[in-house]
Protein backbone atom coordinates (compact mmCIF):
# COMPACT_ATOMS: atom_id res chain seq x y z
CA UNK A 1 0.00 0.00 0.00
CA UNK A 2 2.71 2.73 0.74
CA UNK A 3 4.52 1.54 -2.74
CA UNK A 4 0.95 2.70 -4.10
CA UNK A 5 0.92 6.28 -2.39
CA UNK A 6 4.55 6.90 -3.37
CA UNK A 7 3.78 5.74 -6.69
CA UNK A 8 0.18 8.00 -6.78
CA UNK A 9 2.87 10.84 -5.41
CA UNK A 10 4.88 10.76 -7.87
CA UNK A 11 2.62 10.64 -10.69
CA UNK A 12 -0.04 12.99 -9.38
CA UNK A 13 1.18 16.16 -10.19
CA UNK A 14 2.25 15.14 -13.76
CA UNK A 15 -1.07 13.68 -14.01
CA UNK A 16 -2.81 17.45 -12.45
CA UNK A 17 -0.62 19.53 -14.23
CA UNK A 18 -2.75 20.68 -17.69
CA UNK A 19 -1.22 21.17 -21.20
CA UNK A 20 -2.69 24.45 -22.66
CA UNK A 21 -4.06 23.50 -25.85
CA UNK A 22 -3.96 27.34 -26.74
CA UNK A 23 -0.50 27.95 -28.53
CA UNK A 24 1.21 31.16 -28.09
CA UNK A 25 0.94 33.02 -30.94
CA UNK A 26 4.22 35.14 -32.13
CA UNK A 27 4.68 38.23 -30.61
CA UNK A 28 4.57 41.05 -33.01
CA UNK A 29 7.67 43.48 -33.42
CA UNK A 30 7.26 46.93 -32.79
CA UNK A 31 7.02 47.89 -36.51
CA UNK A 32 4.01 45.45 -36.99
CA UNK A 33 2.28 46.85 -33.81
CA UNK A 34 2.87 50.28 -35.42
CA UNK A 35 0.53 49.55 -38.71
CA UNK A 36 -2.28 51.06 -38.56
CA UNK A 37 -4.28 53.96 -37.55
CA UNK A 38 -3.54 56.21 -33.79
CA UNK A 39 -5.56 59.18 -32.94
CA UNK A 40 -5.80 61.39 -29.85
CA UNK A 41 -7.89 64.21 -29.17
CA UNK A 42 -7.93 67.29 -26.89
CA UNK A 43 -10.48 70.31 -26.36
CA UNK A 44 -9.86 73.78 -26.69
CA UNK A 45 -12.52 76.28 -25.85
CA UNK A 46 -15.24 75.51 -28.52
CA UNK A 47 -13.08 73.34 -30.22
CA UNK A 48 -12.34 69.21 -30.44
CA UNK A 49 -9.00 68.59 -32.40
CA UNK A 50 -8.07 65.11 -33.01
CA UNK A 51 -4.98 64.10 -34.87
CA UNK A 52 -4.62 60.71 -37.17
CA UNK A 53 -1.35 59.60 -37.75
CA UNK A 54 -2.02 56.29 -40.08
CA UNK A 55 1.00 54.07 -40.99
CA UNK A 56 1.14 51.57 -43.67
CA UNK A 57 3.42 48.85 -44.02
CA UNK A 58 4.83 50.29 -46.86
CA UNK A 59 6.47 52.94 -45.14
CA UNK A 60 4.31 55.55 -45.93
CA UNK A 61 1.35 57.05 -44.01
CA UNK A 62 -0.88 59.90 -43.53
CA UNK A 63 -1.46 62.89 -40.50
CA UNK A 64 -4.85 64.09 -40.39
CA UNK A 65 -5.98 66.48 -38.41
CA UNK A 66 -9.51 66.74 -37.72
CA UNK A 67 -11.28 70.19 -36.33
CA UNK A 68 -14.54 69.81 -35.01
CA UNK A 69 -15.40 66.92 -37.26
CA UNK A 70 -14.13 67.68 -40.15
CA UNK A 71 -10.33 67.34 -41.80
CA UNK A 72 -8.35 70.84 -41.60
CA UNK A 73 -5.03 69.16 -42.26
CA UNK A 74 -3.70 66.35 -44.15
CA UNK A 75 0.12 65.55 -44.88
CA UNK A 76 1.21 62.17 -46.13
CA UNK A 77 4.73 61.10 -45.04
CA UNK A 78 7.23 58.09 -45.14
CA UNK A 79 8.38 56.41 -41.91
CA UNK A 80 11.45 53.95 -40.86
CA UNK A 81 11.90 52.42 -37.39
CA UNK A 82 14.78 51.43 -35.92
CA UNK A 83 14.67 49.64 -32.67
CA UNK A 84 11.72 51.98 -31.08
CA UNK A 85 13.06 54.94 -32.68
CA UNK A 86 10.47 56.12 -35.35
CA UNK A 87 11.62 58.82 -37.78
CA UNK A 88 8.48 60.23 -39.67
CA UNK A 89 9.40 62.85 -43.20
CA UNK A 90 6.37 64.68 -43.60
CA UNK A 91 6.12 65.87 -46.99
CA UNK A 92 3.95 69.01 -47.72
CA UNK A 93 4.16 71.86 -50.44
CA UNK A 94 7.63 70.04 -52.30
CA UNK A 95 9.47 70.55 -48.28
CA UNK A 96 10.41 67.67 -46.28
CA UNK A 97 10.30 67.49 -42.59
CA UNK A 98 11.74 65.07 -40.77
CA UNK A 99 11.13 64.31 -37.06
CA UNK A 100 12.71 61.48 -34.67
CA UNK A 101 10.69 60.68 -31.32
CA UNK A 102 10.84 57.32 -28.97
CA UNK A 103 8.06 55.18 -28.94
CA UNK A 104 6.90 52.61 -27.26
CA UNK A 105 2.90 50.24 -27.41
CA UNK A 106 1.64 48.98 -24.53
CA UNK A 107 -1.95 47.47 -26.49
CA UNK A 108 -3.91 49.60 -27.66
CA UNK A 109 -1.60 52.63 -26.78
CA UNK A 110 1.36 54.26 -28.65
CA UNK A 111 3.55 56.28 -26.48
CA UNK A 112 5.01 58.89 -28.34
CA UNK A 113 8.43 60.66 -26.46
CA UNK A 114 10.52 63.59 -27.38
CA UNK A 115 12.97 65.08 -24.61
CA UNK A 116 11.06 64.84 -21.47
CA UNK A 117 7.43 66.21 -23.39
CA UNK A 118 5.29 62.02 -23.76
CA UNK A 119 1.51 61.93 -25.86
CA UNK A 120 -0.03 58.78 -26.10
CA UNK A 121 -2.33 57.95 -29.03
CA UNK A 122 -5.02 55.14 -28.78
CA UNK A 123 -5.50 52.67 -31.53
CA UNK A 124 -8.14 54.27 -34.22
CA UNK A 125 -11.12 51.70 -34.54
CA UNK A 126 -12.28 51.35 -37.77
C-alpha cells in the first residue's frame, strides 16, 4: 500500500498539471504593432481637435488632423523604425520634414516621447 501512495505521489502532479491547448501566438515586433491607424484628441474652448497619424506597411502614411469633425489638415509622409526609434518625413508643399521621437505600445496605446514632453495615441477603430 505505501509503494501505491509513493507511486500515486509521484505521478499525481504530472497527471494534475494541464497542457494548454492554446498555442502562443508570435509576438509582433514593434514595426508590426505600429501599422495602422492612432488618434488622440484634446479640447480647446469651442473646439475638439483630433490628430490621425495612419502608418502603412509600406512605409508611408498619412497625419490628419480633424477640427470639429471635419479634416483641416492632411500631410502624407514616409516612416522607418529602428529599434523603437520612429523617424516620420512629412512631406507638404515640395518641403520635407523630418522628425525622430521614442516610442513605445503597450496594447492599444502608442507612447510617443521627445525630450522629457510624452503623448499617447489610442488605436483608431475602424
Amino acid at each position: 500500500m505505501k509503494k501505491i501512495l509513493l507511486l500515486m505521489a509521484i505521478i499525481l502532479p504530472f497527471v494534475l498539471t494541464s497542457c494548454d491547448d492554446d498555442k502562443d501566438e508570435p509576438k509582433q515586433s514593434l514595426e508590426e504593432q505600429l501599422i495602422g491607424g492612432w488618434a488622440w484628441s484634446t479640447v480647446d474652448g469651442p473646439n475638439t481637435i483630433t490628430r490621425f497619424y495612419i502608418f502603412n506597411s509600406d512605409h508611408n502614411g498619412k497625419e490628419q488632423i480633424d477640427l470639429n469633425g471635419h479634416i483641416s489638415t492632411e500631410v502624407n509622409f514616409t516612416w522607418s523604425l529602428k529599434g523603437n526609434i520612429l523617424t516620420v518625413s512629412f512631406i507638404q508643399d515640395g518641403n520635407t520634414e523630418t522628425v525622430s521621437v521614442e516610442i513605445s505600445i503597450d496594447g492599444d496605446v502608442l507612447h510617443i516621447k521627445q525630450g522629457n514632453y510624452t503623448i499617447d495615441y489610442h488605436r483608431a477603430k475602424g
